[in-house]
PDB file of N, CA and C in Angstrom:
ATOM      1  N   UNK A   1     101.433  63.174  72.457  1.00  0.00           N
ATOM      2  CA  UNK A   1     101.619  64.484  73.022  1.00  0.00           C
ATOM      3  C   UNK A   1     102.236  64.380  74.400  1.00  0.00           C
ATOM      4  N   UNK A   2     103.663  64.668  74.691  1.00  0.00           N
ATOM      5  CA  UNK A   2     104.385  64.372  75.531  1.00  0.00           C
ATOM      6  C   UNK A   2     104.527  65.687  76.380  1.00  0.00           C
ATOM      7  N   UNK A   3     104.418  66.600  75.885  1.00  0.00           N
ATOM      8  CA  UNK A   3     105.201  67.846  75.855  1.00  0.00           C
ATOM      9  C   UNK A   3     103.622  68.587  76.437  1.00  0.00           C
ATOM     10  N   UNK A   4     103.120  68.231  77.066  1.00  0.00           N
ATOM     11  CA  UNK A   4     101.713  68.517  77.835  1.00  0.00           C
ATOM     12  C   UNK A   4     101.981  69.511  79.091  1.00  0.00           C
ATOM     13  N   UNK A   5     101.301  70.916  78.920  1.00  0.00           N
ATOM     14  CA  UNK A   5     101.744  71.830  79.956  1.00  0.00           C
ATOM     15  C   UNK A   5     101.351  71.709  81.268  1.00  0.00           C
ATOM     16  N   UNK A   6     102.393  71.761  81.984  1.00  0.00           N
ATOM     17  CA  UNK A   6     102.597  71.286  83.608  1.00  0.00           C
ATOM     18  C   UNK A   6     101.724  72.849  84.206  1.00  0.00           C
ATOM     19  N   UNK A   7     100.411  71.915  84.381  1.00  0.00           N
ATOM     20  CA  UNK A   7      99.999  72.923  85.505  1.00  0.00           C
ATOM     21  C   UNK A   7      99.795  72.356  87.278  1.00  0.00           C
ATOM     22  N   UNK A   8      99.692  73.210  87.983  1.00  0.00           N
ATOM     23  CA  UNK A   8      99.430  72.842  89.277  1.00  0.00           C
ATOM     24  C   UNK A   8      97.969  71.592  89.553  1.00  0.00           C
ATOM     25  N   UNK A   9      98.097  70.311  90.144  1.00  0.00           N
ATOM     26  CA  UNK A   9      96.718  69.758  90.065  1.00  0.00           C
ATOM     27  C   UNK A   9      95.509  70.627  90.579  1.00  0.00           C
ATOM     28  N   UNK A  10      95.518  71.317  91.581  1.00  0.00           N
ATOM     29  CA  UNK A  10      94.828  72.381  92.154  1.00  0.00           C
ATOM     30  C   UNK A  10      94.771  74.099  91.597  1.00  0.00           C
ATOM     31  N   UNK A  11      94.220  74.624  90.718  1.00  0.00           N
ATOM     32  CA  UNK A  11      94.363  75.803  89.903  1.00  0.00           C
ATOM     33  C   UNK A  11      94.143  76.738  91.142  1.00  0.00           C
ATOM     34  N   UNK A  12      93.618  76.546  92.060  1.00  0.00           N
ATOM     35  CA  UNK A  12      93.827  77.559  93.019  1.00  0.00           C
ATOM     36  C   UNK A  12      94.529  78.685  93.378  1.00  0.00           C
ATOM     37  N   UNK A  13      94.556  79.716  93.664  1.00  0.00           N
ATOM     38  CA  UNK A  13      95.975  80.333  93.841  1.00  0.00           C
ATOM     39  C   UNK A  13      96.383  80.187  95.238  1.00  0.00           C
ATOM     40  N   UNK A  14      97.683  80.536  95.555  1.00  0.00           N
ATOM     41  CA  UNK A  14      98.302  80.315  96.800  1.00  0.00           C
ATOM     42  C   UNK A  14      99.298  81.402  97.129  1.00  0.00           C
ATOM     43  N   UNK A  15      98.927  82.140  98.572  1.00  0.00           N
ATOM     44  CA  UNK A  15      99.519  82.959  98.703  1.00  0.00           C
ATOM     45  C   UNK A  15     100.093  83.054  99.885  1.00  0.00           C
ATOM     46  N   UNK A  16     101.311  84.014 100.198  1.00  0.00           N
ATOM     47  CA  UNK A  16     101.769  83.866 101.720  1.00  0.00           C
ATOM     48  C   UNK A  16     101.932  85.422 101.971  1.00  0.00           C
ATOM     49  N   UNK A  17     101.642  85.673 103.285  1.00  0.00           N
ATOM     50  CA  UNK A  17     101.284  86.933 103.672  1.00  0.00           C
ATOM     51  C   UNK A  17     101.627  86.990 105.171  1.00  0.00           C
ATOM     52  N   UNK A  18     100.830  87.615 106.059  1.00  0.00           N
ATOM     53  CA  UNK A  18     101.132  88.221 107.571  1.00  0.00           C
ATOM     54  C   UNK A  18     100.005  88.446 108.017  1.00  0.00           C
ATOM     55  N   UNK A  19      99.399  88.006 109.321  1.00  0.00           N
ATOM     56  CA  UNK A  19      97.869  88.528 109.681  1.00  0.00           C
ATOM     57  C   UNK A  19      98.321  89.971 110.575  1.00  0.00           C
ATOM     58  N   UNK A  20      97.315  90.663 109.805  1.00  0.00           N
ATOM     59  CA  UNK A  20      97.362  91.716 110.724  1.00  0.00           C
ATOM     60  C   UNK A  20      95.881  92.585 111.079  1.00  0.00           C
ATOM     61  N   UNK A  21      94.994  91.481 111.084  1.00  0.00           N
ATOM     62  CA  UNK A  21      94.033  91.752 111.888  1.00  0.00           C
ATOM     63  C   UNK A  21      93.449  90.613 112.264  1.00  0.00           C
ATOM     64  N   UNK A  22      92.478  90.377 113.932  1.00  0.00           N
ATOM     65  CA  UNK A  22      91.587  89.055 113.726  1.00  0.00           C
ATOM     66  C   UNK A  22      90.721  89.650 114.807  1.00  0.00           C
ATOM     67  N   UNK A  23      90.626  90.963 114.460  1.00  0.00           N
ATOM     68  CA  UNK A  23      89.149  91.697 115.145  1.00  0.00           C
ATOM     69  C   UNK A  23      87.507  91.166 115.012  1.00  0.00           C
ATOM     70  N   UNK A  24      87.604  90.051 113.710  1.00  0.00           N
ATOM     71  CA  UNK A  24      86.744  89.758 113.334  1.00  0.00           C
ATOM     72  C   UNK A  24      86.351  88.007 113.992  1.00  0.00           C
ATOM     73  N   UNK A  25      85.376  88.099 114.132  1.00  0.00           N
ATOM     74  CA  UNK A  25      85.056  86.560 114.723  1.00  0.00           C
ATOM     75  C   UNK A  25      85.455  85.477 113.358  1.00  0.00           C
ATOM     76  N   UNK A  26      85.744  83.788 113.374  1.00  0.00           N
ATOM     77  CA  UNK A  26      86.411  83.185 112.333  1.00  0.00           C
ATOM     78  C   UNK A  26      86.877  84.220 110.991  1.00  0.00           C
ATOM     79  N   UNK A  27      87.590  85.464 111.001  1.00  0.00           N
ATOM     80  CA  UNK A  27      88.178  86.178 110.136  1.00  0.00           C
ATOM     81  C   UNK A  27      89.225  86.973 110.278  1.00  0.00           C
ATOM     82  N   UNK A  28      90.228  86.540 109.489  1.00  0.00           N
ATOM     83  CA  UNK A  28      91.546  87.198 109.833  1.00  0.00           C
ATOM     84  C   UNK A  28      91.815  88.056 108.484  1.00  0.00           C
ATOM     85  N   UNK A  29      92.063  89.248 108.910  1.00  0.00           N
ATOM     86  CA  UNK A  29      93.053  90.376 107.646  1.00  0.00           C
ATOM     87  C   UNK A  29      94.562  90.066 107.044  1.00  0.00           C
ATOM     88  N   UNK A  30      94.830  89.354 106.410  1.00  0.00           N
ATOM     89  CA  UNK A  30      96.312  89.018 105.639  1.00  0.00           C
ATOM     90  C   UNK A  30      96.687  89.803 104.621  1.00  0.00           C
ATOM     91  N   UNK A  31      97.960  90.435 105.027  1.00  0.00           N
ATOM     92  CA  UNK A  31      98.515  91.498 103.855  1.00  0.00           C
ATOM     93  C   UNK A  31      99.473  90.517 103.356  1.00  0.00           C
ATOM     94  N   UNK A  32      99.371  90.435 101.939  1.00  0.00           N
ATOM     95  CA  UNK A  32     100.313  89.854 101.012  1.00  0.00           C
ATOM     96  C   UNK A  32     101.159  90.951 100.000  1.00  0.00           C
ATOM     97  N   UNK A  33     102.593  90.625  99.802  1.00  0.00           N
ATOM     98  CA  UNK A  33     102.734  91.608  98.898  1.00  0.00           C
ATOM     99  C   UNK A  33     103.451  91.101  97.883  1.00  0.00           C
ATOM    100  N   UNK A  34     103.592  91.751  97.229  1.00  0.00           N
ATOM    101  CA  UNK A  34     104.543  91.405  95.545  1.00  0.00           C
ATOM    102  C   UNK A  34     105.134  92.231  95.110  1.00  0.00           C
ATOM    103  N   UNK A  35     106.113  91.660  94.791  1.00  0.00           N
ATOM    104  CA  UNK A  35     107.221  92.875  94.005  1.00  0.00           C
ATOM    105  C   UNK A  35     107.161  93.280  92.542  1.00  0.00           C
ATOM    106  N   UNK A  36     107.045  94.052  91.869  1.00  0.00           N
ATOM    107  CA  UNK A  36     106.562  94.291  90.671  1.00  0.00           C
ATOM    108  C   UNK A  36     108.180  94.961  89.874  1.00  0.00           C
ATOM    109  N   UNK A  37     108.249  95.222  89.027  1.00  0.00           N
ATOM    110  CA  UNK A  37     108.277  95.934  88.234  1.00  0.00           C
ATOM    111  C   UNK A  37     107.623  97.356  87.276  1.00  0.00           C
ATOM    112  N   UNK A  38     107.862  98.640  87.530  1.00  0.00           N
ATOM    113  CA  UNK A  38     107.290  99.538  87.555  1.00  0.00           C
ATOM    114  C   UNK A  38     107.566  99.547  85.888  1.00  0.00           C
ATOM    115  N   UNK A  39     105.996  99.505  84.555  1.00  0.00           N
ATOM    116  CA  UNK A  39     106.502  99.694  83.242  1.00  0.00           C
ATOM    117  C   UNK A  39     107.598 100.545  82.962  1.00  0.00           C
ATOM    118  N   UNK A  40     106.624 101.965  83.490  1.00  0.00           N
ATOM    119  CA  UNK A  40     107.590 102.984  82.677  1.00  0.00           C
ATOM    120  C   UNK A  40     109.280 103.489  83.288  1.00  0.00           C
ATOM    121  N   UNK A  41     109.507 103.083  84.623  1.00  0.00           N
ATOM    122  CA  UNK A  41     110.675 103.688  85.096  1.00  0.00           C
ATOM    123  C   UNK A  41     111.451 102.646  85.882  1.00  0.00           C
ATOM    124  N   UNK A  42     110.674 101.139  85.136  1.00  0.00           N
ATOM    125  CA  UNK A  42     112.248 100.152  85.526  1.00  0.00           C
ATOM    126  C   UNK A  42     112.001  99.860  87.166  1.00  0.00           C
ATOM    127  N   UNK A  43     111.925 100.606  87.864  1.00  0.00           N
ATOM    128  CA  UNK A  43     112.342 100.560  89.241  1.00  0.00           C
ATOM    129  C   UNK A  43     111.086  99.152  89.713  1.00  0.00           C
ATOM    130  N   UNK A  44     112.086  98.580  90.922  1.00  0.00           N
ATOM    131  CA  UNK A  44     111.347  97.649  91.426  1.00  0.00           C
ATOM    132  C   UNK A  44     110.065  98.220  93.401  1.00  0.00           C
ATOM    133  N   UNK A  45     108.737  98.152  92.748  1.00  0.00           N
ATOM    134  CA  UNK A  45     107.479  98.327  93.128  1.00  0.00           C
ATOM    135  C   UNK A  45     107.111  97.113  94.248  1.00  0.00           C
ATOM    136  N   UNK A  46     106.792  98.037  95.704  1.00  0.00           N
ATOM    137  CA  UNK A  46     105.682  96.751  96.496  1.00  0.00           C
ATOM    138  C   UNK A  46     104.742  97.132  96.621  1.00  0.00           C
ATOM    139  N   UNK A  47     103.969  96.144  96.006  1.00  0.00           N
ATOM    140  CA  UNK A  47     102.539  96.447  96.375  1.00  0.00           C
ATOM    141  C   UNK A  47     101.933  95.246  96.996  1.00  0.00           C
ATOM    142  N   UNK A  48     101.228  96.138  98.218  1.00  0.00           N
ATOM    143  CA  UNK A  48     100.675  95.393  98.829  1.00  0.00           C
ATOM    144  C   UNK A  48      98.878  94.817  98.906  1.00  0.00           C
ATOM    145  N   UNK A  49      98.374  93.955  99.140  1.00  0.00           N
ATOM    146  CA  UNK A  49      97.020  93.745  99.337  1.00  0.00           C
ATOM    147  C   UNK A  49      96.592  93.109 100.688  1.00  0.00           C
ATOM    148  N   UNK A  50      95.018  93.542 101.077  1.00  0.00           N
ATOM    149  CA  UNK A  50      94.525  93.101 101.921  1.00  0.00           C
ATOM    150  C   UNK A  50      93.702  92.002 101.877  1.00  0.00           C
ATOM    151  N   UNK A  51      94.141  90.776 102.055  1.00  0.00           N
ATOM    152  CA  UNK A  51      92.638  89.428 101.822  1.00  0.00           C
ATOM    153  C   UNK A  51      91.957  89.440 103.165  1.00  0.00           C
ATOM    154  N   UNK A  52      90.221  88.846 103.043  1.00  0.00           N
ATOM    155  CA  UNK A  52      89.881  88.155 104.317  1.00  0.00           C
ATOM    156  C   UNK A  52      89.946  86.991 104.107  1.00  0.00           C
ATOM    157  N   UNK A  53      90.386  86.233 105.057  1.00  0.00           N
ATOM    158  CA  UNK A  53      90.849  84.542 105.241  1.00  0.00           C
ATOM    159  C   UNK A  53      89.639  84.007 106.220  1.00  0.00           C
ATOM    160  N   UNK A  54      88.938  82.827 105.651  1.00  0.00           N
ATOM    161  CA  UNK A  54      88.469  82.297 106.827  1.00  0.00           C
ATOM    162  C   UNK A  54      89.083  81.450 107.877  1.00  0.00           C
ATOM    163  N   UNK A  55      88.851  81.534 109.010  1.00  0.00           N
ATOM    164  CA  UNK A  55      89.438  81.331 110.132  1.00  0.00           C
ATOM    165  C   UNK A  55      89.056  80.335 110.797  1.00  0.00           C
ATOM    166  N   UNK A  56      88.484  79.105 110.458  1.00  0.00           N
ATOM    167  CA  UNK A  56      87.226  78.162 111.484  1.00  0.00           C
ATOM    168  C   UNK A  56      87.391  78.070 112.816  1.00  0.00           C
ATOM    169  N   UNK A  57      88.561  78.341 113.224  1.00  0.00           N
ATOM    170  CA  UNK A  57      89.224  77.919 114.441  1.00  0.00           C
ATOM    171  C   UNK A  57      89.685  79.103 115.431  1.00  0.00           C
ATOM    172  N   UNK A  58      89.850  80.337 115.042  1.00  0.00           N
ATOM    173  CA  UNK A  58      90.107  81.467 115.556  1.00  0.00           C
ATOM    174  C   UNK A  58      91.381  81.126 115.740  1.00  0.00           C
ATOM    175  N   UNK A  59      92.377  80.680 115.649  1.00  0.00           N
ATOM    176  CA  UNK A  59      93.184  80.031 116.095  1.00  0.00           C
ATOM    177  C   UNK A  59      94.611  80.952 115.500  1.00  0.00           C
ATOM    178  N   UNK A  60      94.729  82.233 114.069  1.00  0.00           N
ATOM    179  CA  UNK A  60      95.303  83.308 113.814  1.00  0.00           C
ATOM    180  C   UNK A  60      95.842  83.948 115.158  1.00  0.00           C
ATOM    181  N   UNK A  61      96.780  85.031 114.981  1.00  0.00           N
ATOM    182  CA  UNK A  61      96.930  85.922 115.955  1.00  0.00           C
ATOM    183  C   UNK A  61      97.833  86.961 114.762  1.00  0.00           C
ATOM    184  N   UNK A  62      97.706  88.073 115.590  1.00  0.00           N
ATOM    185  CA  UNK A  62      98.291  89.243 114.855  1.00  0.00           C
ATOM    186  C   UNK A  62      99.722  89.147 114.843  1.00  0.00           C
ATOM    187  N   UNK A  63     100.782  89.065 113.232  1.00  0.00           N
ATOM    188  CA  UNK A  63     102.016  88.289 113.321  1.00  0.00           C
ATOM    189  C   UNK A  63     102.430  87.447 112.814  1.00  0.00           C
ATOM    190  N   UNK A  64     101.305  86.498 113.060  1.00  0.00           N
ATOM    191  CA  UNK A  64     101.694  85.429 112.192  1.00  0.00           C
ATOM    192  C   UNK A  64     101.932  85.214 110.756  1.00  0.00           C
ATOM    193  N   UNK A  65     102.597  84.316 110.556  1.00  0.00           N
ATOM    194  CA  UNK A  65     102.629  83.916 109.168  1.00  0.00           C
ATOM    195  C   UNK A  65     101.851  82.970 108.572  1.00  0.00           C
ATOM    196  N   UNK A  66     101.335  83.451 107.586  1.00  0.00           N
ATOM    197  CA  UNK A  66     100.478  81.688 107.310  1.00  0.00           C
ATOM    198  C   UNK A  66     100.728  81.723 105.347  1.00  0.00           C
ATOM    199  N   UNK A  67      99.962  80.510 104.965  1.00  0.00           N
ATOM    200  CA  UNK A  67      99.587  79.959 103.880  1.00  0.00           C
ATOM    201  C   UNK A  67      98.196  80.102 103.576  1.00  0.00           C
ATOM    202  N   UNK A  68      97.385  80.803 102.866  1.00  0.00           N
ATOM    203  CA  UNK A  68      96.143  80.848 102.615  1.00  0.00           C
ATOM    204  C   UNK A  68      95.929  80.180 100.365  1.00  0.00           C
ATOM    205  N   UNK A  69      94.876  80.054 100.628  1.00  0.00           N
ATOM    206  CA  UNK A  69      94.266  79.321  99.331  1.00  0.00           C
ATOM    207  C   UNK A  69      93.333  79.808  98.939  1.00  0.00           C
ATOM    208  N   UNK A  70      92.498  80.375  97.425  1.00  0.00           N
ATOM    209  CA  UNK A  70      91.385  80.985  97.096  1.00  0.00           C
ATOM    210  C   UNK A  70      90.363  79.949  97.349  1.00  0.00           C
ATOM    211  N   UNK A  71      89.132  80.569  97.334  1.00  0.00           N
ATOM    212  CA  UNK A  71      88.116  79.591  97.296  1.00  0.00           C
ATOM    213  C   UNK A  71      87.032  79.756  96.894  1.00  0.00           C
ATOM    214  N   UNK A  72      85.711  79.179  97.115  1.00  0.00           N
ATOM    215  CA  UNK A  72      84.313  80.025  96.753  1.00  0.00           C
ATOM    216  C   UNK A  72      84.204  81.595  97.323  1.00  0.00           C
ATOM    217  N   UNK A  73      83.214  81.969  97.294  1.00  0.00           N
ATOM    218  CA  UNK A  73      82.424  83.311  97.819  1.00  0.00           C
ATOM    219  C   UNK A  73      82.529  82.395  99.380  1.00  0.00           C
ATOM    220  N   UNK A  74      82.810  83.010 100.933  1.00  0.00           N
ATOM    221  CA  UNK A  74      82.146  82.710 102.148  1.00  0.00           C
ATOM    222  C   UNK A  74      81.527  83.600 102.194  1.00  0.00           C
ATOM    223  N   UNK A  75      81.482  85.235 102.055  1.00  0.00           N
ATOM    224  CA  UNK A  75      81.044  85.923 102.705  1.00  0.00           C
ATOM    225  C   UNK A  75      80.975  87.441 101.133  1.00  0.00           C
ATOM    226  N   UNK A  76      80.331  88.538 101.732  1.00  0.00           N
ATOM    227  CA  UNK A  76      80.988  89.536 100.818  1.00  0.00           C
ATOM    228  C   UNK A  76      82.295  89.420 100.447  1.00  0.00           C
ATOM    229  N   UNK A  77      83.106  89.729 101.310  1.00  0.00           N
ATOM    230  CA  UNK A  77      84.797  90.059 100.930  1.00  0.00           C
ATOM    231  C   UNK A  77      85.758  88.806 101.350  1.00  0.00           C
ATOM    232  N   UNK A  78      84.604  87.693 101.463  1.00  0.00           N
ATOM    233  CA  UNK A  78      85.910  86.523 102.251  1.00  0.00           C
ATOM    234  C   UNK A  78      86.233  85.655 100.645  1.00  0.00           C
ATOM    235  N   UNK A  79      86.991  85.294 100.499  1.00  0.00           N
ATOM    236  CA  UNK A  79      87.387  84.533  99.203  1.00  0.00           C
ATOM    237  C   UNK A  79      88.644  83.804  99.379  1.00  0.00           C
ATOM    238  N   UNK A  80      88.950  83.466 100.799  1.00  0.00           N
ATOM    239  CA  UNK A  80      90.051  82.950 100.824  1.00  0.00           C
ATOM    240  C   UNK A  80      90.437  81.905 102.185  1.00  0.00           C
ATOM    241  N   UNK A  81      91.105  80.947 101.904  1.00  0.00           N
ATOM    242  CA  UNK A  81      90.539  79.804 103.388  1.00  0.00           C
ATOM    243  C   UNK A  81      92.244  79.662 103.935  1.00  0.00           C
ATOM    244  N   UNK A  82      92.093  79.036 105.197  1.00  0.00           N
ATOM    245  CA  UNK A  82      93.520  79.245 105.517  1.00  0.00           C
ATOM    246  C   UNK A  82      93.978  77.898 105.573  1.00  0.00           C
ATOM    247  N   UNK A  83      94.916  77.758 104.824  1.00  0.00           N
ATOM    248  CA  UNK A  83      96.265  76.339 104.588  1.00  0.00           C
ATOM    249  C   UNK A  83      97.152  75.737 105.888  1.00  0.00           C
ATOM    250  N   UNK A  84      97.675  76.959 106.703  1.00  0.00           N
ATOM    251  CA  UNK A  84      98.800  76.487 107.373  1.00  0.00           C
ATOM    252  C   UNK A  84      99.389  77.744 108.218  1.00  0.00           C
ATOM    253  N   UNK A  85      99.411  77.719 108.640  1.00  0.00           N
ATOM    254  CA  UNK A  85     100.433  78.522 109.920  1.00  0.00           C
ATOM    255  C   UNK A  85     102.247  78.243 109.640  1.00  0.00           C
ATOM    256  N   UNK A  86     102.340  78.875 108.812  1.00  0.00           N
ATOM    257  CA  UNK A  86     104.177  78.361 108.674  1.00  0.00           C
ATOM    258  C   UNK A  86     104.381  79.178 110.132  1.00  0.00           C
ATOM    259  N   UNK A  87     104.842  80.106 110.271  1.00  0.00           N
ATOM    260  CA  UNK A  87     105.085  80.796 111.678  1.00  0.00           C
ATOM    261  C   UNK A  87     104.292  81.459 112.814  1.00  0.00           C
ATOM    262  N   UNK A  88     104.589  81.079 114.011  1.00  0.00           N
ATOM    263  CA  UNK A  88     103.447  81.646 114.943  1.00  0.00           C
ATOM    264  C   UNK A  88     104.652  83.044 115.587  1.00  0.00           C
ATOM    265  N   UNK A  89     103.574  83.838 115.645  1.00  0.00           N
ATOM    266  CA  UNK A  89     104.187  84.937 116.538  1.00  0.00           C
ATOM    267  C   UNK A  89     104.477  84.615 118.018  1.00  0.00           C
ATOM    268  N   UNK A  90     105.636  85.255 118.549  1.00  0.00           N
ATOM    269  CA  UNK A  90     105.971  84.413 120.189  1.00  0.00           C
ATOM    270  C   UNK A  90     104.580  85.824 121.364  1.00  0.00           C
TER     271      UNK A  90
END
């Protein structure tokens, strides 16, 4: 069996987004969005979502760009840990 389906080693999901909140102590607000396809009328759809990211470091700022990763439960609404800072806001 050669022909074995290529999945990611890490099933995790991975997402890239924008912080736009870090009102919260180690917790930052990241809006991610996606472009959809609308069924019935064709037209192309953004929809957006809000994750909480944990933050260990406080080290976010409002702007930035980052890389976040799913993870266990941290908190009620936290389900998501942070990867990387691709861009810092100036």
């Amino acid at each position: 069996m050669t022909d074995k389906k290529e999945t990611r080693p890490n099933k995790r999901k991975v997402r890239e987004g924008m912080v736009v909140s870090v009102a919260m102590d180690k917790t930052a607000v990241v809006e991610t969005s996606d472009r959809v396809r609308h069924p019935r009328y064709n037209k192309i759809v953004r929809r957006k979502s809000r994750l909480y990211v944990h933050d260990q470091n406080n080290e976010l700022r409002e702007g930035d760009r980052v890389r976040i990763q799913e993870t266990r439960p941290l908190s009620k609404l936290k389900r998501w840990r942070l990867v990387e800072v691709t861009e810092k806001v100036r």
